[in-house]
C-alpha atoms as a PDB file:
ATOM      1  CA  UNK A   1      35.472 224.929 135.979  1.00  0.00           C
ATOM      2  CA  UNK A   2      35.967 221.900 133.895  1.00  0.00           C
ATOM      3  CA  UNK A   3      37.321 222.546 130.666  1.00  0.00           C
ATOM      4  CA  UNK A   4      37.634 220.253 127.481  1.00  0.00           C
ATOM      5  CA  UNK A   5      40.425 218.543 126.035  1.00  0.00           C
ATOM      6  CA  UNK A   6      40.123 219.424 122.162  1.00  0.00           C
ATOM      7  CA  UNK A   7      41.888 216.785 120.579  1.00  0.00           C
ATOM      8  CA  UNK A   8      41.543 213.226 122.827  1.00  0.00           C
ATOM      9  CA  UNK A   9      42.506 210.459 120.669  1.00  0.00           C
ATOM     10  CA  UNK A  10      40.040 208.310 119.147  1.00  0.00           C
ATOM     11  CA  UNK A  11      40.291 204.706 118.848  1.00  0.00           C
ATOM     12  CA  UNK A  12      39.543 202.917 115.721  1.00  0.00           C
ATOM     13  CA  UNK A  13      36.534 200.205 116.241  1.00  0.00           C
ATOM     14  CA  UNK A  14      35.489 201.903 119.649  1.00  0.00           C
ATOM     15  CA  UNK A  15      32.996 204.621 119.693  1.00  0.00           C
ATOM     16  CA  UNK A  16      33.602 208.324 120.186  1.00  0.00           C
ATOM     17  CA  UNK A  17      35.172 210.059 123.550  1.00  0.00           C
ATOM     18  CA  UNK A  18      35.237 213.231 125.288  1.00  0.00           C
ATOM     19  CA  UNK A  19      37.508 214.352 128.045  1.00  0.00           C
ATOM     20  CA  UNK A  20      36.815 216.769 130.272  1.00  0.00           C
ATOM     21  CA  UNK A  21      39.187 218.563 133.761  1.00  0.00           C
ATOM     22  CA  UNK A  22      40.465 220.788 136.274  1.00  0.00           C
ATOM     23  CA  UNK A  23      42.560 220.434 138.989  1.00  0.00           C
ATOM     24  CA  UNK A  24      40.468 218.309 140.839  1.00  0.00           C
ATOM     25  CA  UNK A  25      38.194 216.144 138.286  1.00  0.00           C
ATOM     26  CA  UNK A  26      39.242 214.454 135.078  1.00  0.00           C
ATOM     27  CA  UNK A  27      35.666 212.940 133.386  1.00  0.00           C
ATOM     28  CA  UNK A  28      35.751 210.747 130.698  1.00  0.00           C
ATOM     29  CA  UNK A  29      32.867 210.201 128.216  1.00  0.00           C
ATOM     30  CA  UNK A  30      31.908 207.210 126.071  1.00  0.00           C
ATOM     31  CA  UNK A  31      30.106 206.816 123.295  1.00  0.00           C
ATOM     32  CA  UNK A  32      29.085 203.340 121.515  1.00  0.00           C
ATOM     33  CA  UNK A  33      30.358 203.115 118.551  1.00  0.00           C
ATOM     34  CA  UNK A  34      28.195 204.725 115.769  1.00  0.00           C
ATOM     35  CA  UNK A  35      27.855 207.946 118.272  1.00  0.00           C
ATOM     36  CA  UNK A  36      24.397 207.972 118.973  1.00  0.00           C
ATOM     37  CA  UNK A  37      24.433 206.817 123.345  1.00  0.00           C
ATOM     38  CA  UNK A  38      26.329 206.705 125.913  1.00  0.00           C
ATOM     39  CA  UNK A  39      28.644 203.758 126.716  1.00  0.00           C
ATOM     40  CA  UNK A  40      29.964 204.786 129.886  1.00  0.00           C
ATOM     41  CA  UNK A  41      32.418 207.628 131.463  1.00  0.00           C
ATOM     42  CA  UNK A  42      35.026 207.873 134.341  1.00  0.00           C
ATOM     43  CA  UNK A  43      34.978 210.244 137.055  1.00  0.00           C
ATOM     44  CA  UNK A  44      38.438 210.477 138.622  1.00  0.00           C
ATOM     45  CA  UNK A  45      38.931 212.706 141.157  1.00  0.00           C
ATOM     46  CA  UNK A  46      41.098 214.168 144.026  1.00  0.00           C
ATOM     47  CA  UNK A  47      43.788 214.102 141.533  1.00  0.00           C
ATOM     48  CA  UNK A  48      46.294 216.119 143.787  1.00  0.00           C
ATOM     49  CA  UNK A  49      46.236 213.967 146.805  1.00  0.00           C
ATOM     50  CA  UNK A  50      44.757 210.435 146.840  1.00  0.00           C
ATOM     51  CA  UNK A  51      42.881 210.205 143.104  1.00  0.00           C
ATOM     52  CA  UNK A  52      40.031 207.717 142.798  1.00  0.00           C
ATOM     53  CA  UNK A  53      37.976 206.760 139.770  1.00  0.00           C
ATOM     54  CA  UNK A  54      34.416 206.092 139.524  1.00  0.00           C
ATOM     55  CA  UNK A  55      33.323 204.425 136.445  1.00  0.00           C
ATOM     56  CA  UNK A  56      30.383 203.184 135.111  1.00  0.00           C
ATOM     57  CA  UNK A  57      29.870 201.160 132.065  1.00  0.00           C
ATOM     58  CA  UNK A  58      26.630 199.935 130.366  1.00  0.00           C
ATOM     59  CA  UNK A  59      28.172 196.343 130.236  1.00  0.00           C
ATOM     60  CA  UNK A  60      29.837 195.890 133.703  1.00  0.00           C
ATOM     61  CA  UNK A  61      27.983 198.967 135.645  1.00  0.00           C
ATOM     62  CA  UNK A  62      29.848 200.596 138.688  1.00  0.00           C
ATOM     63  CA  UNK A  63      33.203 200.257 139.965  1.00  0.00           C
ATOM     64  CA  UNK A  64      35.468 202.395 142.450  1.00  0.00           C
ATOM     65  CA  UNK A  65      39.009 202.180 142.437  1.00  0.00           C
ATOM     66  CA  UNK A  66      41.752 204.212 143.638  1.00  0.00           C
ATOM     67  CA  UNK A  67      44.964 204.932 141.218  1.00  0.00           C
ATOM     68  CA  UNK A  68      47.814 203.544 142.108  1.00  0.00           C
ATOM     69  CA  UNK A  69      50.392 205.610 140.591  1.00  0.00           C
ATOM     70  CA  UNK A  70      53.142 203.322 140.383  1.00  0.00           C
ATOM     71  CA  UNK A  71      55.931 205.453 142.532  1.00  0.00           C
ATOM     72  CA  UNK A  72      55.570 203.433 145.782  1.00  0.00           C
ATOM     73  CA  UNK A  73      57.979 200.583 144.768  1.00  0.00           C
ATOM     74  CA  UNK A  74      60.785 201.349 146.882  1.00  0.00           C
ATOM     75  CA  UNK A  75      64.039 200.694 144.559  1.00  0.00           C
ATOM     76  CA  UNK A  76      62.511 200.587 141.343  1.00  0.00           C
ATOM     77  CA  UNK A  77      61.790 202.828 138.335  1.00  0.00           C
ATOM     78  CA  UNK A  78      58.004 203.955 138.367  1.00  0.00           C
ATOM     79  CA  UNK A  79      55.244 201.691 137.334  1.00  0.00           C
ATOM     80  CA  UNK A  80      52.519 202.261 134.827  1.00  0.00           C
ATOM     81  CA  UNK A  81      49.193 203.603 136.760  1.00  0.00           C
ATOM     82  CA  UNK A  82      46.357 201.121 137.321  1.00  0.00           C
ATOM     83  CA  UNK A  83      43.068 201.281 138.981  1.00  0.00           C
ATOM     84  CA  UNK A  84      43.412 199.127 142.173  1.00  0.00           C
ATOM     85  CA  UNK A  85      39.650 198.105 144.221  1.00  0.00           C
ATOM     86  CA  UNK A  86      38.885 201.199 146.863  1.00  0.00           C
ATOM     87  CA  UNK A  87      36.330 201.655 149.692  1.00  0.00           C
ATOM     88  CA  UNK A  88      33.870 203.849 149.804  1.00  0.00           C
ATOM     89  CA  UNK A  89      33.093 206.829 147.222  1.00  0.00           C
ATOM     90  CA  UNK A  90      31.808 209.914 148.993  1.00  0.00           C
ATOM     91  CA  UNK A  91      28.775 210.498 146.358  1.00  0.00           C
ATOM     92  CA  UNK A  92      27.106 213.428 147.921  1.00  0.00           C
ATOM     93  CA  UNK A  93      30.680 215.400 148.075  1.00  0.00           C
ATOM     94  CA  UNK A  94      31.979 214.698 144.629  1.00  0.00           C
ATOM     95  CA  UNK A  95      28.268 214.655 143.127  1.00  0.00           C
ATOM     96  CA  UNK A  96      28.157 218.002 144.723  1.00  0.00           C
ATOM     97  CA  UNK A  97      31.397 219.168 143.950  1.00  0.00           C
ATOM     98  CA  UNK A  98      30.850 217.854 140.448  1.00  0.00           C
ATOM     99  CA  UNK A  99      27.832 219.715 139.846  1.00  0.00           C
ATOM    100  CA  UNK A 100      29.942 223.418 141.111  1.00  0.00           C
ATOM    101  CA  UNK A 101      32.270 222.883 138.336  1.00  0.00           C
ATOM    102  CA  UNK A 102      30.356 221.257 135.014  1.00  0.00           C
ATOM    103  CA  UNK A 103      28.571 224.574 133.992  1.00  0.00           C
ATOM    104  CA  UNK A 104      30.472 224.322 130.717  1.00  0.00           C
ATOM    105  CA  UNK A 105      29.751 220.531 129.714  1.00  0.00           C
ATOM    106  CA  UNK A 106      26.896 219.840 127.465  1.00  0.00           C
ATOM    107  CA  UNK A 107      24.023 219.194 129.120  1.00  0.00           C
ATOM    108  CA  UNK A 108      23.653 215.807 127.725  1.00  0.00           C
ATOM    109  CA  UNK A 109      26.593 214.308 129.217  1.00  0.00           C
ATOM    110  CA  UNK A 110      25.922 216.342 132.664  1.00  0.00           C
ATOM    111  CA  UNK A 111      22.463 215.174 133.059  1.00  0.00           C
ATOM    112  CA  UNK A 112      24.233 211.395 132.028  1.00  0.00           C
ATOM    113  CA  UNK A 113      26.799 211.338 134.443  1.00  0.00           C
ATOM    114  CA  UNK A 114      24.591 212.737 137.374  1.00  0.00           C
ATOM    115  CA  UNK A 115      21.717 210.694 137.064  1.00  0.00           C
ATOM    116  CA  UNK A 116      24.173 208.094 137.510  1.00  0.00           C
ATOM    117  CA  UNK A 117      26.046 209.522 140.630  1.00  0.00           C
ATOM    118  CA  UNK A 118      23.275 210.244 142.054  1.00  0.00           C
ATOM    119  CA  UNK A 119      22.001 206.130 141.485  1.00  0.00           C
ATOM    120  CA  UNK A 120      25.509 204.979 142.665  1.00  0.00           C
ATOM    121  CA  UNK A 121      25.104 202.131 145.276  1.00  0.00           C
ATOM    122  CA  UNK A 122      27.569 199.269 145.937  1.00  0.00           C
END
């Protein structure tokens, strides 16, 4: 069951955000500025084994990218994470698995983010 992080820190000039996890899912919510819609959120997911992030924004739309952790460079102290371009994303799976776990996020932001999965198409 997701749960939500209490205290995610806000960022002066951008718009309110919500954070929301378990052991599989991390989901991300964005708000434009004076609060009122939805800018966009981040799905990230498989976070054990090979996490991936979905993300949709109202300005740039969808993009999926895996997460390179920065620990493959052989000789070298870890790297900073960053979102690197991925195949495929697996929406009836994670929309379904999404949907087992949300019960406990507002239904605002879970109608939001699976009317989106659910329109995902690349």
């Amino acid at each position: 069951m997701l749960r939500e992080f209490r205290d995610v820190r806000q960022i002066e000039g951008e718009g309110p955000r919500r954070w929301f996890f378990d052991d599989f899912f991390d989901l991300i919510v964005w708000y434009t500025e004076d609060g009122s819609q939805f800018e966009g959120f981040q799905l990230c997911y498989d976070k054990q084994d090979l996490e991936r992030a979905l993300t949709w924004t109202r300005e740039n739309g969808y993009r999926h990218n895996k997460i390179d952790d920065g620990e493959e460079m052989a000789g070298r102290s870890k790297m900073t994470p960053i979102l690197v371009q991925d195949g495929l994303f697996d929406k009836e799976t994670i929309t379904d698995r999404f949907k087992s776990v949300s019960e406990t996020v507002p239904e605002d932001i879970l109608s939001f983010v699976i009317e989106k999965l659910e329109a995902f198409s690349l």
